[in-house]
C-alpha atoms as a PDB file:
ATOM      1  CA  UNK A   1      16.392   2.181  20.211  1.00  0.00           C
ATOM      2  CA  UNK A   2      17.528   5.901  20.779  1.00  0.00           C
ATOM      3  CA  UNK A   3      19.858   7.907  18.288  1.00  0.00           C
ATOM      4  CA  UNK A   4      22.667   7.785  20.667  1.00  0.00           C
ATOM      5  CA  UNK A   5      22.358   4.290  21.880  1.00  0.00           C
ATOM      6  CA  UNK A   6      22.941   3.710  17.658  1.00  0.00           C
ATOM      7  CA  UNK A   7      25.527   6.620  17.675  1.00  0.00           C
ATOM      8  CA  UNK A   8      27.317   5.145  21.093  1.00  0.00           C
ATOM      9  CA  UNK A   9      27.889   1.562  19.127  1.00  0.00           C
ATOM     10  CA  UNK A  10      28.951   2.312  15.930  1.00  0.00           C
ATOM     11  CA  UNK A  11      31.565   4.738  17.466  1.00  0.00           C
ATOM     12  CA  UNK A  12      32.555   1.998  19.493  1.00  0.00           C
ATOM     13  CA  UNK A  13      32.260  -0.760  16.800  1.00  0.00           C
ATOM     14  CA  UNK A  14      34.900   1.063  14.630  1.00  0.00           C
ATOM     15  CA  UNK A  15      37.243   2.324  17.034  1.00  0.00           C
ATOM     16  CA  UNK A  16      37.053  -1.259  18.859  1.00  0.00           C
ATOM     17  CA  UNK A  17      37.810   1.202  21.518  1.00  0.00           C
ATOM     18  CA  UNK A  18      35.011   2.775  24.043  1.00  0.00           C
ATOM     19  CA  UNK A  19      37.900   5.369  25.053  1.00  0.00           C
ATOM     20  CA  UNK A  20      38.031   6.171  21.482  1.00  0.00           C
ATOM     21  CA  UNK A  21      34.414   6.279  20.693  1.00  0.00           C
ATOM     22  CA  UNK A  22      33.939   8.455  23.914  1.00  0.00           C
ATOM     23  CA  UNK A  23      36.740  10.689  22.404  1.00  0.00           C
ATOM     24  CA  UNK A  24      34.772  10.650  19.102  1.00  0.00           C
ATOM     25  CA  UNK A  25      31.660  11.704  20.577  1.00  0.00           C
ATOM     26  CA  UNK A  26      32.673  13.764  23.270  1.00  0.00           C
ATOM     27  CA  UNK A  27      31.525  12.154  26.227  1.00  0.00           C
ATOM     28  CA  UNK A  28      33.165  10.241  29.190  1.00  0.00           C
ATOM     29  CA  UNK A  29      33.843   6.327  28.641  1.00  0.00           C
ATOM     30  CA  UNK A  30      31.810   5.241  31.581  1.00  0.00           C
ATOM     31  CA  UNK A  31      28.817   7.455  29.497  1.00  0.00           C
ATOM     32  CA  UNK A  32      29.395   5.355  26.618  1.00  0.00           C
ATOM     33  CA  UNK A  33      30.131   2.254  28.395  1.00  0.00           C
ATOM     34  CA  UNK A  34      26.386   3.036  29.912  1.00  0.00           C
ATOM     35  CA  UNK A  35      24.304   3.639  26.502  1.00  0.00           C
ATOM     36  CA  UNK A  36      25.525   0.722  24.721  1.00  0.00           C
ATOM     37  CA  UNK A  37      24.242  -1.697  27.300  1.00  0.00           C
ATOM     38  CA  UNK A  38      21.062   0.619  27.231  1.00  0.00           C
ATOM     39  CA  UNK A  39      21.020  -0.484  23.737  1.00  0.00           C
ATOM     40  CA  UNK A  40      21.728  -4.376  24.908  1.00  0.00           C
ATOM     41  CA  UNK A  41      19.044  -4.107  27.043  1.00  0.00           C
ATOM     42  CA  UNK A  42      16.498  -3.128  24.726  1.00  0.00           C
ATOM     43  CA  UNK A  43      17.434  -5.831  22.304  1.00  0.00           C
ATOM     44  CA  UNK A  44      18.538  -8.130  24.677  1.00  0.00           C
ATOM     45  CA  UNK A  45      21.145  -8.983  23.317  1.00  0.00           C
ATOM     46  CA  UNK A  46      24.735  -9.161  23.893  1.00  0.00           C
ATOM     47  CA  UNK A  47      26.613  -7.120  21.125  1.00  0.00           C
ATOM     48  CA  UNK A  48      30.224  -6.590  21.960  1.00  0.00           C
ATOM     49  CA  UNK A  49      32.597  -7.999  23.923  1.00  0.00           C
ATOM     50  CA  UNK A  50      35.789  -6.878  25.697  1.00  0.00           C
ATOM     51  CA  UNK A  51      39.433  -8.424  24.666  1.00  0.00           C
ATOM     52  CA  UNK A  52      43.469  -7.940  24.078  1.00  0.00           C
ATOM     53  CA  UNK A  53      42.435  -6.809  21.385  1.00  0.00           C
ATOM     54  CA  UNK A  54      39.877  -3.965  22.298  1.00  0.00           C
ATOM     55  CA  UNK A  55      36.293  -4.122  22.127  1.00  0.00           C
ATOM     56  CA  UNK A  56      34.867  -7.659  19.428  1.00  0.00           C
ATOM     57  CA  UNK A  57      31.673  -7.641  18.106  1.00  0.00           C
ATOM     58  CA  UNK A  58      29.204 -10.421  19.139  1.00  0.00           C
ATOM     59  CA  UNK A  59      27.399 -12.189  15.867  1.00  0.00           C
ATOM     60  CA  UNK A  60      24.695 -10.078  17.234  1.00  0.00           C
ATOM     61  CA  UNK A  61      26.676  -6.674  17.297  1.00  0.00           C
ATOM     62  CA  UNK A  62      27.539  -7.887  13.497  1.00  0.00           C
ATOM     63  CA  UNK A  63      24.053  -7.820  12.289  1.00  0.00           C
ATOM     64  CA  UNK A  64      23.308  -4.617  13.945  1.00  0.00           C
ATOM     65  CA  UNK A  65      26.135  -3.072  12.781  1.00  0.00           C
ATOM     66  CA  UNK A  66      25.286  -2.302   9.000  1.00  0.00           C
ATOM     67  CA  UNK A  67      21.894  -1.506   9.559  1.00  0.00           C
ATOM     68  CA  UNK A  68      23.041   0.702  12.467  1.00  0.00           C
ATOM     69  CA  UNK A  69      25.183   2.784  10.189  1.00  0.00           C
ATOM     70  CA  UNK A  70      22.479   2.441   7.199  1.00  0.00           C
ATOM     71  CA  UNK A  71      20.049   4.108  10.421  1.00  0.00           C
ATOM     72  CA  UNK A  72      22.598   6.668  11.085  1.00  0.00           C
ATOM     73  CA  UNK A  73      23.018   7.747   7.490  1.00  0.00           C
ATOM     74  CA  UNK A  74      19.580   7.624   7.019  1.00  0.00           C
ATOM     75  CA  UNK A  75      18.605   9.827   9.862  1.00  0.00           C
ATOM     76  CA  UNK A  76      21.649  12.503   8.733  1.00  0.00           C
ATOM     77  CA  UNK A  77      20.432  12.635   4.931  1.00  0.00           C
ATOM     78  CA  UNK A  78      16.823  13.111   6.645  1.00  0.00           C
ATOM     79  CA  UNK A  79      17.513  16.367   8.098  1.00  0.00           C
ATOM     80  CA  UNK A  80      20.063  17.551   5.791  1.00  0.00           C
ATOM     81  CA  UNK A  81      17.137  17.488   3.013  1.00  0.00           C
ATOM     82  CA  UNK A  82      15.108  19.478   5.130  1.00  0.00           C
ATOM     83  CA  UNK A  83      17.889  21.791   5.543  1.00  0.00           C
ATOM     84  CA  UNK A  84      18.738  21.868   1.958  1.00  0.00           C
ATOM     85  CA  UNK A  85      14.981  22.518   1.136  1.00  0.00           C
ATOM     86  CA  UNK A  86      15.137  25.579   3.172  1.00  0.00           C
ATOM     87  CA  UNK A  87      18.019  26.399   1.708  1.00  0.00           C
ATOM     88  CA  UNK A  88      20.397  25.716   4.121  1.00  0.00           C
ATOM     89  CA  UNK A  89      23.004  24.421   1.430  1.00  0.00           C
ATOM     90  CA  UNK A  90      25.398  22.312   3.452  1.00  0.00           C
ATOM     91  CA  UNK A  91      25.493  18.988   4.352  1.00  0.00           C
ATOM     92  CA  UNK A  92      27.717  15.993   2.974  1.00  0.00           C
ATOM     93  CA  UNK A  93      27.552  14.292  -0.644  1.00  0.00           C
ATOM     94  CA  UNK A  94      29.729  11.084  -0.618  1.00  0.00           C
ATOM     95  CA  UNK A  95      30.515   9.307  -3.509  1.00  0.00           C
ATOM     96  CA  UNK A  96      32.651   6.152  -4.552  1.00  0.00           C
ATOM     97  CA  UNK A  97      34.561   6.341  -7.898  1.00  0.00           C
ATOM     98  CA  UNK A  98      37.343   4.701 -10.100  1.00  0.00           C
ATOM     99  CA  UNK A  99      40.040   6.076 -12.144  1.00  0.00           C
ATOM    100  CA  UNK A 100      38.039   5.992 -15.521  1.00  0.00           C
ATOM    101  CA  UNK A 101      35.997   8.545 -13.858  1.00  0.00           C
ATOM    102  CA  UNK A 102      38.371  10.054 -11.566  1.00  0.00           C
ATOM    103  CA  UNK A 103      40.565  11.194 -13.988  1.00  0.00           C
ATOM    104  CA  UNK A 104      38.245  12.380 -16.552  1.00  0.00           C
ATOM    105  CA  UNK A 105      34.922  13.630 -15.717  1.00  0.00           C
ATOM    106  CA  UNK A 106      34.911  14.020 -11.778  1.00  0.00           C
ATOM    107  CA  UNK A 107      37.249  17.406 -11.776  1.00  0.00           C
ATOM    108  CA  UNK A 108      34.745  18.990 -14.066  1.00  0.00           C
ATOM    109  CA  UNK A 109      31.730  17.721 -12.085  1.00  0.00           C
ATOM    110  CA  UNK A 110      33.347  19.267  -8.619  1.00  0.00           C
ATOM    111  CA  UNK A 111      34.351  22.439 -10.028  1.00  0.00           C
ATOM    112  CA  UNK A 112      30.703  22.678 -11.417  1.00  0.00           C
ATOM    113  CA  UNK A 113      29.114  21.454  -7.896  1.00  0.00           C
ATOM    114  CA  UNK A 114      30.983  23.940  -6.065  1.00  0.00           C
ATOM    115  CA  UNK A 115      29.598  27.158  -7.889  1.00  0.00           C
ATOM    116  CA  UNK A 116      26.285  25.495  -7.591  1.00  0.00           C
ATOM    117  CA  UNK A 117      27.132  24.446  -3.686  1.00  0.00           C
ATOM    118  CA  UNK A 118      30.093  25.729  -2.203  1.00  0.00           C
ATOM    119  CA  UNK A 119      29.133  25.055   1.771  1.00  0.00           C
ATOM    120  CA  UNK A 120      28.505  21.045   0.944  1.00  0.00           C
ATOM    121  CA  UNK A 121      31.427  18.703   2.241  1.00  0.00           C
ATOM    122  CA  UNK A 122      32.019  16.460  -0.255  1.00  0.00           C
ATOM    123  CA  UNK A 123      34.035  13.483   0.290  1.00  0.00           C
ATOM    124  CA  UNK A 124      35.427  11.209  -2.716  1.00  0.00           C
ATOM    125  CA  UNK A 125      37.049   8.217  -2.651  1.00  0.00           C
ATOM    126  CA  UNK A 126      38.174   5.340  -4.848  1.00  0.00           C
ATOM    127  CA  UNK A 127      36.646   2.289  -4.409  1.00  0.00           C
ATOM    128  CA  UNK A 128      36.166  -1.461  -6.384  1.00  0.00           C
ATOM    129  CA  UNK A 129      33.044  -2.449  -6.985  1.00  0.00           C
ATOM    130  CA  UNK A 130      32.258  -5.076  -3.813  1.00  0.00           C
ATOM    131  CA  UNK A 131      33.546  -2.328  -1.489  1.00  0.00           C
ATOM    132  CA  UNK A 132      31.255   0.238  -3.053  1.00  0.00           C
ATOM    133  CA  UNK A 133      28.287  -2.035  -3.387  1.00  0.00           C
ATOM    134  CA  UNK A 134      28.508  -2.808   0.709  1.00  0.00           C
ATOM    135  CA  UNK A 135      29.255   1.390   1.453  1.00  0.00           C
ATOM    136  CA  UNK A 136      26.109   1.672  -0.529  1.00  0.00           C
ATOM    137  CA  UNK A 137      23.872  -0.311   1.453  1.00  0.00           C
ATOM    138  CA  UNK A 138      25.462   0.890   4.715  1.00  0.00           C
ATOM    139  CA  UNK A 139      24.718   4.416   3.890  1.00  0.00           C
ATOM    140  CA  UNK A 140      28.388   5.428   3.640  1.00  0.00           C
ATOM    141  CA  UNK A 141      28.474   6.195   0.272  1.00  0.00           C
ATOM    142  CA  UNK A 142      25.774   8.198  -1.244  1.00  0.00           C
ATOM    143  CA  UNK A 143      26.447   7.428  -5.081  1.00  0.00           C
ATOM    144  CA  UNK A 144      28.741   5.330  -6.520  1.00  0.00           C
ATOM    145  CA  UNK A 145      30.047   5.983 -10.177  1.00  0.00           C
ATOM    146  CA  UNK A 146      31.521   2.779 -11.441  1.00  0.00           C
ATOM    147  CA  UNK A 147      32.032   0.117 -13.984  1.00  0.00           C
ATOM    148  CA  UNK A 148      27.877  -1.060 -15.354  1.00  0.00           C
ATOM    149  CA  UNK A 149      27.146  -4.163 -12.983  1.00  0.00           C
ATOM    150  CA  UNK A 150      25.643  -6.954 -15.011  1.00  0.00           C
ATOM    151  CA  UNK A 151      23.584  -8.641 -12.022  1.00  0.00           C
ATOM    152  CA  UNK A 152      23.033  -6.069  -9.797  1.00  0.00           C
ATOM    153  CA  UNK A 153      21.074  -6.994  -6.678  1.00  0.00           C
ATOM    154  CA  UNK A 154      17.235  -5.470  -6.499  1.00  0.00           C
ATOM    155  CA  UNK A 155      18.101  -3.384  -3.401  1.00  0.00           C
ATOM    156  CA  UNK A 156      20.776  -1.194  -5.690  1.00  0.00           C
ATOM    157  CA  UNK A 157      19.755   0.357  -9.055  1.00  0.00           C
ATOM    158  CA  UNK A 158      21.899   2.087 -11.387  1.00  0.00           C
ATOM    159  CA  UNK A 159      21.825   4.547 -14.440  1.00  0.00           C
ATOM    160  CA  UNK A 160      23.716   4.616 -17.384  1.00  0.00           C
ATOM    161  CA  UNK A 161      26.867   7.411 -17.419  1.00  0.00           C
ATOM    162  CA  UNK A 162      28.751   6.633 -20.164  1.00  0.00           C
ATOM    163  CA  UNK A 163      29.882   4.061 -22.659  1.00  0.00           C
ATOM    164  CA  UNK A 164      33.769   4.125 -23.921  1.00  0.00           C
ATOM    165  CA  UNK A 165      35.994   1.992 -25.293  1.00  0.00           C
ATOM    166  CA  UNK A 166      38.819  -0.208 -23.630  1.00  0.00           C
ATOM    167  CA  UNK A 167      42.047   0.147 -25.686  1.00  0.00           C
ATOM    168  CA  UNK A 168      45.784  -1.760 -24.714  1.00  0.00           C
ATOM    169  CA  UNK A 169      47.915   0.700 -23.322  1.00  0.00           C
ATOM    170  CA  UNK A 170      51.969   0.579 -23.181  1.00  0.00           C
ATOM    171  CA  UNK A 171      54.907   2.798 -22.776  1.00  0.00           C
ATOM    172  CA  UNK A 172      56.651   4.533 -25.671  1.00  0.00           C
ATOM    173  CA  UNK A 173      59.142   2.927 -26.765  1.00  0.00           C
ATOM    174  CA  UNK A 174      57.583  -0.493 -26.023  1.00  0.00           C
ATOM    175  CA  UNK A 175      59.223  -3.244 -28.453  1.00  0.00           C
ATOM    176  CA  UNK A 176      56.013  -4.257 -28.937  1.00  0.00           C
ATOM    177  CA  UNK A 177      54.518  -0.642 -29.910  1.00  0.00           C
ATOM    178  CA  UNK A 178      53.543  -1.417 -33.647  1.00  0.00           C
ATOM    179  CA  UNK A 179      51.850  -4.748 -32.871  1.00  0.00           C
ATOM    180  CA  UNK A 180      48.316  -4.929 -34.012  1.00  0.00           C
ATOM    181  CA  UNK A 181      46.573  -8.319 -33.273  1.00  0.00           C
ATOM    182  CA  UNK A 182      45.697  -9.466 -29.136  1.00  0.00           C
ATOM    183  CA  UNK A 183      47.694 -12.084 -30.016  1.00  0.00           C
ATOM    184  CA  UNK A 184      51.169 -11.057 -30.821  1.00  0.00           C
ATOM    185  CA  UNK A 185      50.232  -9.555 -27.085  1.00  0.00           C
ATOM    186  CA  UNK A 186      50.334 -13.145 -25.396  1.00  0.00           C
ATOM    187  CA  UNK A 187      53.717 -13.007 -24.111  1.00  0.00           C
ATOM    188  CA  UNK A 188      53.647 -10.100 -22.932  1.00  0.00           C
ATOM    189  CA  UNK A 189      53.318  -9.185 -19.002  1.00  0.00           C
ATOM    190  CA  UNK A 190      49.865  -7.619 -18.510  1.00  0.00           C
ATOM    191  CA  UNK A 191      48.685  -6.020 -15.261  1.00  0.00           C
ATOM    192  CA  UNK A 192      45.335  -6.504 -13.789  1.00  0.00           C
ATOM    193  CA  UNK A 193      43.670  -4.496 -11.672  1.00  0.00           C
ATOM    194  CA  UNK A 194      41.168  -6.814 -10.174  1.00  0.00           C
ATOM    195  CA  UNK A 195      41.810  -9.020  -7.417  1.00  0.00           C
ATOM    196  CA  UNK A 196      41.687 -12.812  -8.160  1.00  0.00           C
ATOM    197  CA  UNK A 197      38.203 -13.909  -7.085  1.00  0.00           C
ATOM    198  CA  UNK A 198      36.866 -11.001  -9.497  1.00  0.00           C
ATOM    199  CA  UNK A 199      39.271 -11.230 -13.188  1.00  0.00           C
ATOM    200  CA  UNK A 200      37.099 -14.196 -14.171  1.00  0.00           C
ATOM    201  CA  UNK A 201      34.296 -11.494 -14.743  1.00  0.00           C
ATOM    202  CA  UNK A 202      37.217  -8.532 -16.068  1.00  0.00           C
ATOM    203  CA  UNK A 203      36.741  -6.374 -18.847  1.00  0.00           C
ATOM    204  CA  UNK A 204      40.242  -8.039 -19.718  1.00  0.00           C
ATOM    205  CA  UNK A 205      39.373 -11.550 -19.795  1.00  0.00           C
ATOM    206  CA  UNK A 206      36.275 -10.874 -22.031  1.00  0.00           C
ATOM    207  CA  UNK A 207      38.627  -8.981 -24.273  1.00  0.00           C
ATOM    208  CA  UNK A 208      40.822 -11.997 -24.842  1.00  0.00           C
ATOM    209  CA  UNK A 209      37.556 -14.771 -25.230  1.00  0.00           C
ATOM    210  CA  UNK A 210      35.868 -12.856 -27.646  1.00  0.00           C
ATOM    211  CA  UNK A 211      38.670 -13.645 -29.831  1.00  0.00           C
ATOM    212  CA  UNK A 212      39.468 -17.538 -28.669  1.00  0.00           C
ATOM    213  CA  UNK A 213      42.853 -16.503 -27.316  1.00  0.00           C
ATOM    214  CA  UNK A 214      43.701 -17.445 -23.414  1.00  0.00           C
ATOM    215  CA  UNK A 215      44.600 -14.927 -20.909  1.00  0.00           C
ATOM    216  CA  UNK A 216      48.088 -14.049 -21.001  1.00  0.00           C
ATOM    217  CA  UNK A 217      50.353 -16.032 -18.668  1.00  0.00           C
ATOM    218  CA  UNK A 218      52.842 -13.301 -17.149  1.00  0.00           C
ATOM    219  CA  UNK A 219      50.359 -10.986 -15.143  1.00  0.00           C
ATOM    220  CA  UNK A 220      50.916  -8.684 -12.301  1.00  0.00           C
ATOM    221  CA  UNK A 221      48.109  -7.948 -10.118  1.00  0.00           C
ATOM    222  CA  UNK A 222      47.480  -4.891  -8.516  1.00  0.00           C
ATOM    223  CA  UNK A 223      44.090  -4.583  -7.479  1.00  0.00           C
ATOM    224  CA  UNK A 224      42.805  -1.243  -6.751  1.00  0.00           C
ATOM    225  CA  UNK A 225      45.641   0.725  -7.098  1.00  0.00           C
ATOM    226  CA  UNK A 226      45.650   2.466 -10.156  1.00  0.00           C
ATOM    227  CA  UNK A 227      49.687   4.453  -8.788  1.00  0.00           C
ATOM    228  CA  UNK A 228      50.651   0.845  -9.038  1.00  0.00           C
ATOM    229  CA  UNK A 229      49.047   0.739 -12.637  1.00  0.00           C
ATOM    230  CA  UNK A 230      50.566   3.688 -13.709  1.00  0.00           C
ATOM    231  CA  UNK A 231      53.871   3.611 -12.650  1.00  0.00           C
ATOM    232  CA  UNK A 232      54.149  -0.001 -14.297  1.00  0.00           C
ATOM    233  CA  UNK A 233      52.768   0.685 -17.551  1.00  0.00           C
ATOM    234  CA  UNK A 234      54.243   4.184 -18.157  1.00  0.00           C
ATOM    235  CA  UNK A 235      58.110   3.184 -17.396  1.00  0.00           C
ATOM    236  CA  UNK A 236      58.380  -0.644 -17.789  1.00  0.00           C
ATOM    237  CA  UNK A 237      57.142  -2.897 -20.624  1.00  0.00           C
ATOM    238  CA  UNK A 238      54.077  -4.119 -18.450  1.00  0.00           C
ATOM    239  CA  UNK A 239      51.252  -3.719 -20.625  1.00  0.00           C
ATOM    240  CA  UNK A 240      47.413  -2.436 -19.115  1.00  0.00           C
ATOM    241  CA  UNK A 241      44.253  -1.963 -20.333  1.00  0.00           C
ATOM    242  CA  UNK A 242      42.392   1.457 -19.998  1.00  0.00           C
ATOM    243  CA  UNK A 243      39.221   3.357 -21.168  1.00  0.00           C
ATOM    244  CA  UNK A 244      40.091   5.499 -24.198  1.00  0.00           C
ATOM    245  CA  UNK A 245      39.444   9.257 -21.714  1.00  0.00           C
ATOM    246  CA  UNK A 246      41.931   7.794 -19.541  1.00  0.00           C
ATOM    247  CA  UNK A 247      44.452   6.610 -21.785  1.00  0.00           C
ATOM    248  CA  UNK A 248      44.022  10.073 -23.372  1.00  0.00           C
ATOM    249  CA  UNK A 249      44.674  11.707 -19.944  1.00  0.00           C
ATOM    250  CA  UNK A 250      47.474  10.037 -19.185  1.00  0.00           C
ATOM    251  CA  UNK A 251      49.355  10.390 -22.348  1.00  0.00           C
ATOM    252  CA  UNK A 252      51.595  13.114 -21.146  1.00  0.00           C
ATOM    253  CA  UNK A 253      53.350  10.400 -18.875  1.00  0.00           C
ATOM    254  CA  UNK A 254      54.705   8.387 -21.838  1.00  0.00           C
ATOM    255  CA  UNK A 255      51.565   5.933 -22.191  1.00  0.00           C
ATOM    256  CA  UNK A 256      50.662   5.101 -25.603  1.00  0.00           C
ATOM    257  CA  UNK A 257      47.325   2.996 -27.432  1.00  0.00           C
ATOM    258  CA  UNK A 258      48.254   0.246 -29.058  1.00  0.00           C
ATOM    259  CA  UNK A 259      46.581   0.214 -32.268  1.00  0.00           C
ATOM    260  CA  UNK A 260      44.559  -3.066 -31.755  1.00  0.00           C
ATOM    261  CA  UNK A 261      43.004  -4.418 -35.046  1.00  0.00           C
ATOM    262  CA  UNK A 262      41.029  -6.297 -33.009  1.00  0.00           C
ATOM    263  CA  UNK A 263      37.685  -5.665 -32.032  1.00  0.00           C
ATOM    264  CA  UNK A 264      37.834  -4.363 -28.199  1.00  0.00           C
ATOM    265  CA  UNK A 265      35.142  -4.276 -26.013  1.00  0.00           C
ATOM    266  CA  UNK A 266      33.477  -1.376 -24.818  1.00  0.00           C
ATOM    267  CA  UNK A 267      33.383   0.061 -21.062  1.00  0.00           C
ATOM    268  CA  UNK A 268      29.945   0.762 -19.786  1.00  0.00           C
ATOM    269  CA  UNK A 269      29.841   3.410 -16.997  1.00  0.00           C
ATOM    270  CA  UNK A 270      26.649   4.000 -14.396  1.00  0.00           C
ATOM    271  CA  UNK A 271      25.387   5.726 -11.606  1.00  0.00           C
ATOM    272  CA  UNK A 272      24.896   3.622  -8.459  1.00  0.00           C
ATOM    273  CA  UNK A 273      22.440   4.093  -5.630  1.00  0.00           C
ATOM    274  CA  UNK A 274      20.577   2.531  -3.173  1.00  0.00           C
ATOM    275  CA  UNK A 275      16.751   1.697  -4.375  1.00  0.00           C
ATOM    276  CA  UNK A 276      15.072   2.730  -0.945  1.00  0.00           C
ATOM    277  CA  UNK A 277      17.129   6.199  -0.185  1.00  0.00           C
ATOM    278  CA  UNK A 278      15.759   9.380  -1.366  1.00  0.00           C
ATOM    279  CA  UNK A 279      18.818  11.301  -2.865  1.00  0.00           C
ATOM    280  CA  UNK A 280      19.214  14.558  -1.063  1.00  0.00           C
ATOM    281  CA  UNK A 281      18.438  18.049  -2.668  1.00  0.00           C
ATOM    282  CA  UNK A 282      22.563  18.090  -2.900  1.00  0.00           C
ATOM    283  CA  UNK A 283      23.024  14.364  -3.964  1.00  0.00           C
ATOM    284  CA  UNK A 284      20.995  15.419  -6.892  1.00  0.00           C
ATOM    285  CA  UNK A 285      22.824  18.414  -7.900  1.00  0.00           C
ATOM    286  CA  UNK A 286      26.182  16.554  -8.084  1.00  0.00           C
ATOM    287  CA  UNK A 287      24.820  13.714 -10.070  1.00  0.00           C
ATOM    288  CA  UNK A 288      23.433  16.747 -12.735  1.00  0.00           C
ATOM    289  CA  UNK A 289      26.812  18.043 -12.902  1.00  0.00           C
ATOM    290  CA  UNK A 290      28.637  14.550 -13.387  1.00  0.00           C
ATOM    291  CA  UNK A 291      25.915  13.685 -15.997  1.00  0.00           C
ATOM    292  CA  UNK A 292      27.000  17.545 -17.711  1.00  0.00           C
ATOM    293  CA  UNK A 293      30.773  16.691 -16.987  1.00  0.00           C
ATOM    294  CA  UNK A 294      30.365  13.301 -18.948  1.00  0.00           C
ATOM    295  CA  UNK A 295      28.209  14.456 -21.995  1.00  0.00           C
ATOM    296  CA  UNK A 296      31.043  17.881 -21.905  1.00  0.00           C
ATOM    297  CA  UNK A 297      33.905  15.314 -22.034  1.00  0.00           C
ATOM    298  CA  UNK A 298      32.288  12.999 -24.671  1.00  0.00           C
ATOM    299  CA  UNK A 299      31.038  15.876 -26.964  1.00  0.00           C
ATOM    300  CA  UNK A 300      34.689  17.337 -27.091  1.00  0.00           C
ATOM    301  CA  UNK A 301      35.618  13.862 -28.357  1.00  0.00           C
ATOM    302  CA  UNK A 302      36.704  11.672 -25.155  1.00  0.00           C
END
């Protein structure tokens, strides 16, 4: 396999367009059309076929597809080291995140990064935790800076960041404001911000069966969207659950703690990374400064 028989399909595979990929990589369509069935050949193997729809992947072209991209990255991060090394200081960092982080630490870390390495592109996104574990092992995402993950597969390992605590968090002005027991919470409408398949495992529902109580009835689910979140808690009586930084940050919108008598669990943070990749002279850097951002933030009393 050649670097732009890889480069050829994965343009193609996520464009489902060969026009589009040709576009991408500046090349004609019949150039493109040419190097992926190099790449067939060589495998022999079928890997896409055309439709109404654009270009499909064969079950072939989706195996090949996350290790192609996991090749691609690989290759990039290879000679952006090198370049970094010689101090060349550009290059890409990309990192998955949630709003716990987001909010709190991650302005401090960039601002740091960029004295540090102002030419690197860094791109930042945020992402749940099965999207970022896949964008990991694909090579899109360089680190990931998420909730701890309990059973975390070998081919990932991850460092601790931070530990916080998860407090209730309503508007004020809620009618139920001066409540102080999980349980005088039970009627309330709560919003989660985990899709179904994943609350079983939430912060949320461990809250509620440490203390014997079920999971409120009334919930509104808005998973990964933490505008959604906000906008709910802050101006209707929906009630959410935050870590204590971000409930702190977004107090100027109206959003109060509830003061909980009840013990509330606390909200492990780590670093996330693939076991196998070398971090890059510039993937390092950023982690230092989000490590500094998060012991700044916690020092000051976060």
């Amino acid at each position: 396999m050649k670097l732009q028989q890889l480069q050829a399909f994965v343009a193609a595979a996520h464009h489902r367009s060969l026009r589009a990929a040709a576009r991408e990589l500046g090349v004609t369509q019949p150039a493109v059309t040419h190097t992926i069935r190099e790449l067939e050949s060589a495998l022999n193997a079928e890997l896409m076929v055309r439709s109404v729809r654009g270009i499909e992947l064969t079950a072939c072209g989706l195996a090949l597809l996350p290790r192609a991209e996991q090749l691609l990255g690989d290759m990039r991060r290879t000679v952006e080291a090198v370049e970094q090394v010689k101090g060349e200081l550009a290059g890409r960092v990309s990192v998955g995140t949630m709003p716990s982080i987001a909010l709190t630490a991650l302005p401090h870390a960039v601002s740091s990064f960029r004295q540090k390495m102002p030419l690197v592109n860094l791109h930042l996104e945020e992402v749940t935790i099965p999207d970022a574990l896949a964008r990991l092992r694909n090579g899109a995402l360089d680190i990931a800076a998420l909730h701890h993950v309990q059973a975390l597969d070998s081919d990932l390992v991850q460092a601790p960041l931070y530990s916080t605590q998860f407090v209730v968090a309503l508007r004020a002005g809620h009618p139920l404001a001066n409540v102080t027991r999980l349980r005088e919470l039970l009627d309330a409408e709560w919003i989660a911000t985990v899709g179904a398949d994943h609350f079983p495992h939430s912060v949320m529902m461990a809250m509620f069966n440490a203390h014997g109580l079920p999971v409120p009835k009334r919930l509104v689910r808005a998973p990964s969207s933490f505008a959604v979140t906000l906008g709910l808690v802050s101006q209707t009586d929906v009630i959410g659950c935050f870590t204590r930084p971000l409930a702190q940050m977004v107090a100027p919108l109206g959003i109060r703690v509830a003061q909980i008598e009840d013990a509330l669990p606390n909200y492990d943070l780590s670093i996330i990374s693939r076991r196998d990749l070398l971090p890059t002279p510039a993937v390092q850097q950023f982690v230092l400064c989000l490590q500094q951002a998060t012991r700044e933030r916690m020092a000051a009393g976060d």
